[in-house]
N, C-alpha and C. Protein backbone atom coordinates (compact mmCIF):
# COMPACT_ATOMS: atom_id res chain seq x y z
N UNK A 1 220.93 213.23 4.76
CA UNK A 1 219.52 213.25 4.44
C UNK A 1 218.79 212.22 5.27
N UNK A 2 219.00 212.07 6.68
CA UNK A 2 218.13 211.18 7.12
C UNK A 2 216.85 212.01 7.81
N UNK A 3 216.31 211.13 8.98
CA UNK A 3 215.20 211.50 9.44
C UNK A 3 213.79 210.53 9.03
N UNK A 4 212.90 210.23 9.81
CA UNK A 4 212.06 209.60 9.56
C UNK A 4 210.86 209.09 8.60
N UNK A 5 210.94 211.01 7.97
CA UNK A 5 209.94 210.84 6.73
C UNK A 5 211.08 210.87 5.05
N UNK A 6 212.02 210.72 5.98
CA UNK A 6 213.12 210.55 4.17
C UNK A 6 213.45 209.67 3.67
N UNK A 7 212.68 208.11 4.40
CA UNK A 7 213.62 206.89 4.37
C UNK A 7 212.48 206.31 3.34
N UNK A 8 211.42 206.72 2.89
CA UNK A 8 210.94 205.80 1.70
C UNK A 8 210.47 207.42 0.61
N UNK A 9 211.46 206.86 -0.56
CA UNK A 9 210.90 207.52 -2.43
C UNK A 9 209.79 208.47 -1.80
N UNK A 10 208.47 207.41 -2.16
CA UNK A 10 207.39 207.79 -2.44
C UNK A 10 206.48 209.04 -1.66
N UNK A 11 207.02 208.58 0.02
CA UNK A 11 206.07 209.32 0.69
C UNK A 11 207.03 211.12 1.21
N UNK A 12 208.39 210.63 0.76
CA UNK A 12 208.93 212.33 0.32
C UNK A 12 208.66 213.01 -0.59
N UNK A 13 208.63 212.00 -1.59
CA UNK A 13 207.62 212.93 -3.01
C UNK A 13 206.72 213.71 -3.07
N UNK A 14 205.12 212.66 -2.16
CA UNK A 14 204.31 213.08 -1.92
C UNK A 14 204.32 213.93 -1.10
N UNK A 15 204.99 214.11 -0.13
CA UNK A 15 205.66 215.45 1.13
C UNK A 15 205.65 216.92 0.38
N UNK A 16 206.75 216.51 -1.03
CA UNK A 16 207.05 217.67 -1.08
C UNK A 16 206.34 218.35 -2.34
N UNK A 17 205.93 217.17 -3.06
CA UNK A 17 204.50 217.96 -3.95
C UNK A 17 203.32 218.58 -3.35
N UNK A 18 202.82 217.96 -1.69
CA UNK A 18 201.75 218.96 -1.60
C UNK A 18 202.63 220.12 -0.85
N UNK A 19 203.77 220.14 -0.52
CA UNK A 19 204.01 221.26 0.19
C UNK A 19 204.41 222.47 -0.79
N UNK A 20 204.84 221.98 -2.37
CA UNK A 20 204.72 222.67 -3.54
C UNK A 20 203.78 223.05 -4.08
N UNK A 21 202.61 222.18 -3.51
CA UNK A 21 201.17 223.00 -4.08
C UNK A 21 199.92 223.74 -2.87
N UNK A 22 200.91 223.60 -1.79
CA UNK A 22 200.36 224.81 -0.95
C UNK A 22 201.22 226.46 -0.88
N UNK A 23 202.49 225.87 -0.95
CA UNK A 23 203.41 227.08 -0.76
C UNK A 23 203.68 228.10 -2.29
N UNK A 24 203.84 227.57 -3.47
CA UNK A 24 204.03 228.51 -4.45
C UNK A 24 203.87 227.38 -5.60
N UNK A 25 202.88 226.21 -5.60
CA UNK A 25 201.72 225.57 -6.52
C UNK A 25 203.49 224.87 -7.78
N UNK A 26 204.62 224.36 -7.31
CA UNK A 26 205.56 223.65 -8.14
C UNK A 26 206.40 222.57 -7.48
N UNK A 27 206.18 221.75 -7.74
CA UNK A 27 206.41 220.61 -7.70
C UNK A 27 207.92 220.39 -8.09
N UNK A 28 208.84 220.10 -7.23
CA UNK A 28 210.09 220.34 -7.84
C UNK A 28 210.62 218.82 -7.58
N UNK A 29 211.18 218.28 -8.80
CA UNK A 29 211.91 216.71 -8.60
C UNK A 29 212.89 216.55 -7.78
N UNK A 30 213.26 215.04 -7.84
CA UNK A 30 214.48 215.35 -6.27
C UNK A 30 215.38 215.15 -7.13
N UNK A 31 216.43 215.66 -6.42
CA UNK A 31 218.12 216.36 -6.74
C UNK A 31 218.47 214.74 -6.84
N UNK A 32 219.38 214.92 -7.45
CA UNK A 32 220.41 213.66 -7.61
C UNK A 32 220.86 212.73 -6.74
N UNK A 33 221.04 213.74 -5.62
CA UNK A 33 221.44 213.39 -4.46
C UNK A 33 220.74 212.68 -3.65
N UNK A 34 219.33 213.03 -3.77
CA UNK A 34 218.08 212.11 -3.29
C UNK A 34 217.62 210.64 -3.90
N UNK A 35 218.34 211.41 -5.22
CA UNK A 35 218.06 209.97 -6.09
C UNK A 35 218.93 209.15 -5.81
N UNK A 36 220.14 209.19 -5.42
CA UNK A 36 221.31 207.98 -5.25
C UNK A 36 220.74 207.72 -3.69
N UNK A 37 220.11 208.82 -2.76
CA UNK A 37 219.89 208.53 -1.04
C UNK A 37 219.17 207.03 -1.72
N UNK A 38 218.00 207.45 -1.91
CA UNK A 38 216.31 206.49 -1.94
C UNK A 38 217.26 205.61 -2.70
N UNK A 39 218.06 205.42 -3.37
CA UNK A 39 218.47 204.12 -4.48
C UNK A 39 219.46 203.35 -3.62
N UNK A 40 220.33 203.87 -2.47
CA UNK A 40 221.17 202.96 -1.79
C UNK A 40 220.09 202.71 -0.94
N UNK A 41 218.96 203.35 -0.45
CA UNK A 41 218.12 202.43 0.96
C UNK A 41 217.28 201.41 0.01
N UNK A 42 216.76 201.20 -0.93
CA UNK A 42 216.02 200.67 -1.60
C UNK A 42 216.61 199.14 -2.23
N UNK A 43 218.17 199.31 -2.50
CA UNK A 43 219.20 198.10 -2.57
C UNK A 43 218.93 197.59 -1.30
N UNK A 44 219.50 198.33 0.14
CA UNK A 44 219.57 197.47 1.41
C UNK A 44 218.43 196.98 1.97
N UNK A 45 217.47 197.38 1.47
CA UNK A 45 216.04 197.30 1.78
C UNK A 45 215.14 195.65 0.84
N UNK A 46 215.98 195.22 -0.50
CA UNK A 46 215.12 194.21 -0.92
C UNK A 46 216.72 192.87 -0.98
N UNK A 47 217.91 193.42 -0.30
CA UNK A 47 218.66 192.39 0.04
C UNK A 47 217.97 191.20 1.10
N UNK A 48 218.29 189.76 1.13
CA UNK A 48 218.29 189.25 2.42
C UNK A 48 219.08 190.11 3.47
N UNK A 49 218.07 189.99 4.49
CA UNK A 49 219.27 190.23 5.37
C UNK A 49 220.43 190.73 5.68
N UNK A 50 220.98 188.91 5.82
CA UNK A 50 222.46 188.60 6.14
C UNK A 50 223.63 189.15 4.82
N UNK A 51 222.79 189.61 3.80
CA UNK A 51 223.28 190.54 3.04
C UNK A 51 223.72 192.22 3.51
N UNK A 52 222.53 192.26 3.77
CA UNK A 52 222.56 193.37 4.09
C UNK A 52 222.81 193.79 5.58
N UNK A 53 223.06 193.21 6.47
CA UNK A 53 223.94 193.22 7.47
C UNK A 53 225.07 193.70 7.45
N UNK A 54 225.80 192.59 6.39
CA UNK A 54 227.05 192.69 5.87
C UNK A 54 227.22 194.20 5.52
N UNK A 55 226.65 194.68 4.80
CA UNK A 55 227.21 195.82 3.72
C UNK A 55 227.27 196.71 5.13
N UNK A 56 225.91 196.80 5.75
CA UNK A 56 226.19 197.45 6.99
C UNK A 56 227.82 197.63 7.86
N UNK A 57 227.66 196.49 8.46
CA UNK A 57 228.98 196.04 8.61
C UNK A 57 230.04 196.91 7.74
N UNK A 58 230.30 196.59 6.69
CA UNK A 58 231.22 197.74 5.76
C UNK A 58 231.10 199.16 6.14
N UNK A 59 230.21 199.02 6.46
CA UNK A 59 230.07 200.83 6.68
C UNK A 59 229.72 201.42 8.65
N UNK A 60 229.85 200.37 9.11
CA UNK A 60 229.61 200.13 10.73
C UNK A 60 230.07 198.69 11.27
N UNK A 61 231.91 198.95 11.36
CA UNK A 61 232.50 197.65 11.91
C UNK A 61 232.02 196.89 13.09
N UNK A 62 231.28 198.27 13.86
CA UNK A 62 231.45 197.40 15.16
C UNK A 62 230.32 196.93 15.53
N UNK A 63 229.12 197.01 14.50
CA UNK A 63 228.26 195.83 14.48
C UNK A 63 228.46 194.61 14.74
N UNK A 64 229.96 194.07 13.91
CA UNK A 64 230.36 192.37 13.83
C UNK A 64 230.66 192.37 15.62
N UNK A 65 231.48 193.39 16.11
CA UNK A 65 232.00 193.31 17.40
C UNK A 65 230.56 193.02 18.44
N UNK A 66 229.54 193.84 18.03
CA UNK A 66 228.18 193.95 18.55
C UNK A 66 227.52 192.65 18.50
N UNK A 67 227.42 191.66 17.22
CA UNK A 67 227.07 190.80 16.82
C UNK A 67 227.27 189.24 17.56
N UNK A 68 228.54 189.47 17.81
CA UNK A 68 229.71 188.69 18.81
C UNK A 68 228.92 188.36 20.56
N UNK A 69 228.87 189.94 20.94
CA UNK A 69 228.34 190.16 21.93
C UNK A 69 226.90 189.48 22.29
N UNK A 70 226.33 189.68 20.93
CA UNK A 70 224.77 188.90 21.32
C UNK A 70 224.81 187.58 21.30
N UNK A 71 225.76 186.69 20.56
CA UNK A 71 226.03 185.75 20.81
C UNK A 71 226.47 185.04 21.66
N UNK A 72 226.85 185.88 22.31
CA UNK A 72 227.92 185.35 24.05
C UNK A 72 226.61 185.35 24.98
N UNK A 73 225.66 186.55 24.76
CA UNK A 73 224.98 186.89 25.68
C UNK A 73 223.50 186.42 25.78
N UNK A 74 223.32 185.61 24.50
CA UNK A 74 221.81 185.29 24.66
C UNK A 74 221.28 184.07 25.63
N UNK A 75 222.43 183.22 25.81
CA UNK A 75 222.02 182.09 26.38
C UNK A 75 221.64 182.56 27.77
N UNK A 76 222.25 183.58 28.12
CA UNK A 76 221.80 184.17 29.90
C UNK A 76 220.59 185.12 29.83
N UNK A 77 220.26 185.18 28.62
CA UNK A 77 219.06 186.23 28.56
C UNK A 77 218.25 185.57 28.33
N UNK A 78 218.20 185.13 27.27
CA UNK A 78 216.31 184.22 26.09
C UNK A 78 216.78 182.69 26.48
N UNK A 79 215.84 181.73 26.72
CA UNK A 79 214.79 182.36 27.28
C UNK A 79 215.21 182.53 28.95
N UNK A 80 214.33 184.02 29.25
CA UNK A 80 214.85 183.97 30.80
C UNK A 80 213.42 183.50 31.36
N UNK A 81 213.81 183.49 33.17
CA UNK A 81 213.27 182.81 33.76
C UNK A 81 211.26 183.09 33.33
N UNK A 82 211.07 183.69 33.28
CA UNK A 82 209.73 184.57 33.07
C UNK A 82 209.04 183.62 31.96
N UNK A 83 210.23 183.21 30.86
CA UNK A 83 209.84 182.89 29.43
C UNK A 83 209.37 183.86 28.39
N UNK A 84 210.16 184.95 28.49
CA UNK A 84 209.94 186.04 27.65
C UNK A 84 211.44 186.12 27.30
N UNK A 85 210.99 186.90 25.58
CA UNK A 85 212.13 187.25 25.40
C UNK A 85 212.85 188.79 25.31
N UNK A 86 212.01 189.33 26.23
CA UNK A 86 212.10 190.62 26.03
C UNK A 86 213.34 191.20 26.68
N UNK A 87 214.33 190.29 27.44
CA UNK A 87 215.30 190.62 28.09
C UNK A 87 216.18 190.61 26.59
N UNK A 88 216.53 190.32 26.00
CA UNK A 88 217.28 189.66 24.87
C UNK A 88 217.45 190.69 23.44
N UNK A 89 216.29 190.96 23.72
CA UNK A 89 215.14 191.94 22.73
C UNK A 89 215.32 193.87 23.10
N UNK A 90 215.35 194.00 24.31
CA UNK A 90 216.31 194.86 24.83
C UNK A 90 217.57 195.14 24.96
N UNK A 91 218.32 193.74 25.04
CA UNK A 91 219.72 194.41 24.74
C UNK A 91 220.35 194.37 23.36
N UNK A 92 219.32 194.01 23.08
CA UNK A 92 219.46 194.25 21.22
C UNK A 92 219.36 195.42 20.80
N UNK A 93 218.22 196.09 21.10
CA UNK A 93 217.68 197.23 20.40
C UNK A 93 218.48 198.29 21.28
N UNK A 94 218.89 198.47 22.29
CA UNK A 94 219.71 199.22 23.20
C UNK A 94 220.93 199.03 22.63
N UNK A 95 221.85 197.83 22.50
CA UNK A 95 222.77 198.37 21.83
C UNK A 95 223.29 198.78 21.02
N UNK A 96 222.16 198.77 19.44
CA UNK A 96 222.11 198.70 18.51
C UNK A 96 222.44 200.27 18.33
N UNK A 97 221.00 200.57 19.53
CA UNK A 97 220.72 202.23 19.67
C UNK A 97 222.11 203.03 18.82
N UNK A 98 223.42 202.96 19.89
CA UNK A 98 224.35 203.74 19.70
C UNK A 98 225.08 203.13 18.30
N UNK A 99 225.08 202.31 17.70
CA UNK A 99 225.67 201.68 16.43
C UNK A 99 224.87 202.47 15.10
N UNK A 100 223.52 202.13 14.88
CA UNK A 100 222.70 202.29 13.69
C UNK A 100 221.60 202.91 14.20
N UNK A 101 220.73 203.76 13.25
CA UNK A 101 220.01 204.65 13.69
C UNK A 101 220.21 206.05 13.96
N UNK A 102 218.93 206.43 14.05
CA UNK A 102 219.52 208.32 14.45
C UNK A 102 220.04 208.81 15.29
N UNK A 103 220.46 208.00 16.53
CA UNK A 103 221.66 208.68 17.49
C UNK A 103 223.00 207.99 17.01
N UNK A 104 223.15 207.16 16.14
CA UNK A 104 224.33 206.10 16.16
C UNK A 104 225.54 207.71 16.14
N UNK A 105 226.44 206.84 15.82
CA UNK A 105 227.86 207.96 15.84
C UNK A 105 228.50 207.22 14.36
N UNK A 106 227.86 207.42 13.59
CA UNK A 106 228.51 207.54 12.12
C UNK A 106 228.28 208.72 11.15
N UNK A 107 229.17 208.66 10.62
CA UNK A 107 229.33 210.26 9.73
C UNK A 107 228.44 209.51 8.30
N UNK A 108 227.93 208.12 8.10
CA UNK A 108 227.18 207.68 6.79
C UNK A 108 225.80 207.87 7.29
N UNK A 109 225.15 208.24 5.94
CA UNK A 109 223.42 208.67 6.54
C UNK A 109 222.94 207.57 6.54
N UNK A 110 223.13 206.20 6.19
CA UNK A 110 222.76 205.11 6.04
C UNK A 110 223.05 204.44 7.17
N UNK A 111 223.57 204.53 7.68
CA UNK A 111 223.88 203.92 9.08
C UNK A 111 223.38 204.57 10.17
N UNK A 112 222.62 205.85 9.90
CA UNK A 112 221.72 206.58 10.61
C UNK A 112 220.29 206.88 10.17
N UNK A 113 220.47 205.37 9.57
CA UNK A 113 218.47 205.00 9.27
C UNK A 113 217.45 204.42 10.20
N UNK A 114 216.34 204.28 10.35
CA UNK A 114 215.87 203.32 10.80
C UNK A 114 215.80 202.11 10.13
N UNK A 115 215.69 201.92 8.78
CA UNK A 115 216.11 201.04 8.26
C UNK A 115 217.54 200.23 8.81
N UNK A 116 218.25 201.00 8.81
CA UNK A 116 219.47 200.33 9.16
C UNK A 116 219.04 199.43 10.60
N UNK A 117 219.01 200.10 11.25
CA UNK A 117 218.47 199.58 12.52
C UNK A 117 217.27 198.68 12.37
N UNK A 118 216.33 198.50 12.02
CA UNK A 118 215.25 197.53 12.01
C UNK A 118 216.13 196.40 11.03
N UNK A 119 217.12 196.47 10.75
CA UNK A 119 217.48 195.21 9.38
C UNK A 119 219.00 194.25 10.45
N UNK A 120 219.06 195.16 11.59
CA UNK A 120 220.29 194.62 12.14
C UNK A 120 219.66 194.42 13.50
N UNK A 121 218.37 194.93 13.84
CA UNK A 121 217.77 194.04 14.89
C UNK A 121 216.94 192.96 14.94
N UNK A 122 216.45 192.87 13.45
CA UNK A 122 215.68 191.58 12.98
C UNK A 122 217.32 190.58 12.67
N UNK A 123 217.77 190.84 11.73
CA UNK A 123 219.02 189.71 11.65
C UNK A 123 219.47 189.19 12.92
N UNK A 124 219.64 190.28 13.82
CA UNK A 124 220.69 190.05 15.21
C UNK A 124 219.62 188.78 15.76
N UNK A 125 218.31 189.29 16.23
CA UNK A 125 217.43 188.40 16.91
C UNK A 125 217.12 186.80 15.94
N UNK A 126 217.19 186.59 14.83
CA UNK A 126 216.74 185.94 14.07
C UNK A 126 218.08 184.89 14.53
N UNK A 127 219.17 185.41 14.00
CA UNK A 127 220.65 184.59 14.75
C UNK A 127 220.23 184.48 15.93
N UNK A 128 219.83 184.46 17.01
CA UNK A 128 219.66 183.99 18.03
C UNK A 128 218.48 183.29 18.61
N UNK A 129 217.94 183.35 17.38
CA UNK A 129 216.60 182.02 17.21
C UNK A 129 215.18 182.61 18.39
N UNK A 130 215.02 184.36 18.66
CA UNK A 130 214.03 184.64 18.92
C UNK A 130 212.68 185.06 17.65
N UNK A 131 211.87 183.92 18.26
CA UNK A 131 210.58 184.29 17.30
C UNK A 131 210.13 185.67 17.11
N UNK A 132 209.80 185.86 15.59
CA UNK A 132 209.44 186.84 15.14
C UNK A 132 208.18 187.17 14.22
N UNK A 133 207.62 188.17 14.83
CA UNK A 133 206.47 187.66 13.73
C UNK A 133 206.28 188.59 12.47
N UNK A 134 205.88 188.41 11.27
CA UNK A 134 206.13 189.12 9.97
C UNK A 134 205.27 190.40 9.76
């Protein structure tokens, strides 16, 4: 059940009530199955973080392996010569790409969130002490 408009409760609800009250006017509740989806993103979603990294991690090892990597690699990237950190910031979100998110290569829908991905590229960058703004 991933995809972009499935990752928050509210605004699938609202999705699929007006599309119930254009198409045949019923409003149908979500399946169980939706209810445990929205209830595991909604846990990883009000964890810290480095919590929720972790659980990631449980369910996408080679994040820690990934994690490793940014650590080896930031001192040659941020800050680079320019004084940007966008070198750093790119090989974050690039490698992340194939780990978490909707191309990753995991068979868990959770690890093919954007959530997932925005929570392991803010942690990743945050460990490596690039400013962020809220």
């Amino acid at each position: 059940m991933g995809g972009l408009h499935h990752e928050n409760r509210a605004h699938h609800v609202a999705n699929m009530n007006l599309l119930g009250a254009v198409t045949d006017g019923v409003s149908k509740p979500l399946a169980d199955e939706q209810q445990e989806w929205f209830s595991r993103l909604e846990h990883l979603d009000r964890m810290p973080e480095s919590q929720s990294f972790k659980q990631l991690v449980a369910l996408q090892p080679e994040l820690r392996e990934f994690e490793q990597a940014v650590l080896r690699a930031a001192p040659g990237l941020w800050p680079s010569p320019l004084d940007s950190d966008s070198a750093l910031v790119n090989y974050v979100v690039d490698g992340l790409d194939r780990l978490v998110g909707s191309d990753a290569e995991s068979e868990d829908p959770v690890v093919k969130t954007r959530l997932a991905h925005g929570i392991c590229r803010v942690y990743l960058l945050r460990r490596v002490a690039v400013p962020l703004s809220d």
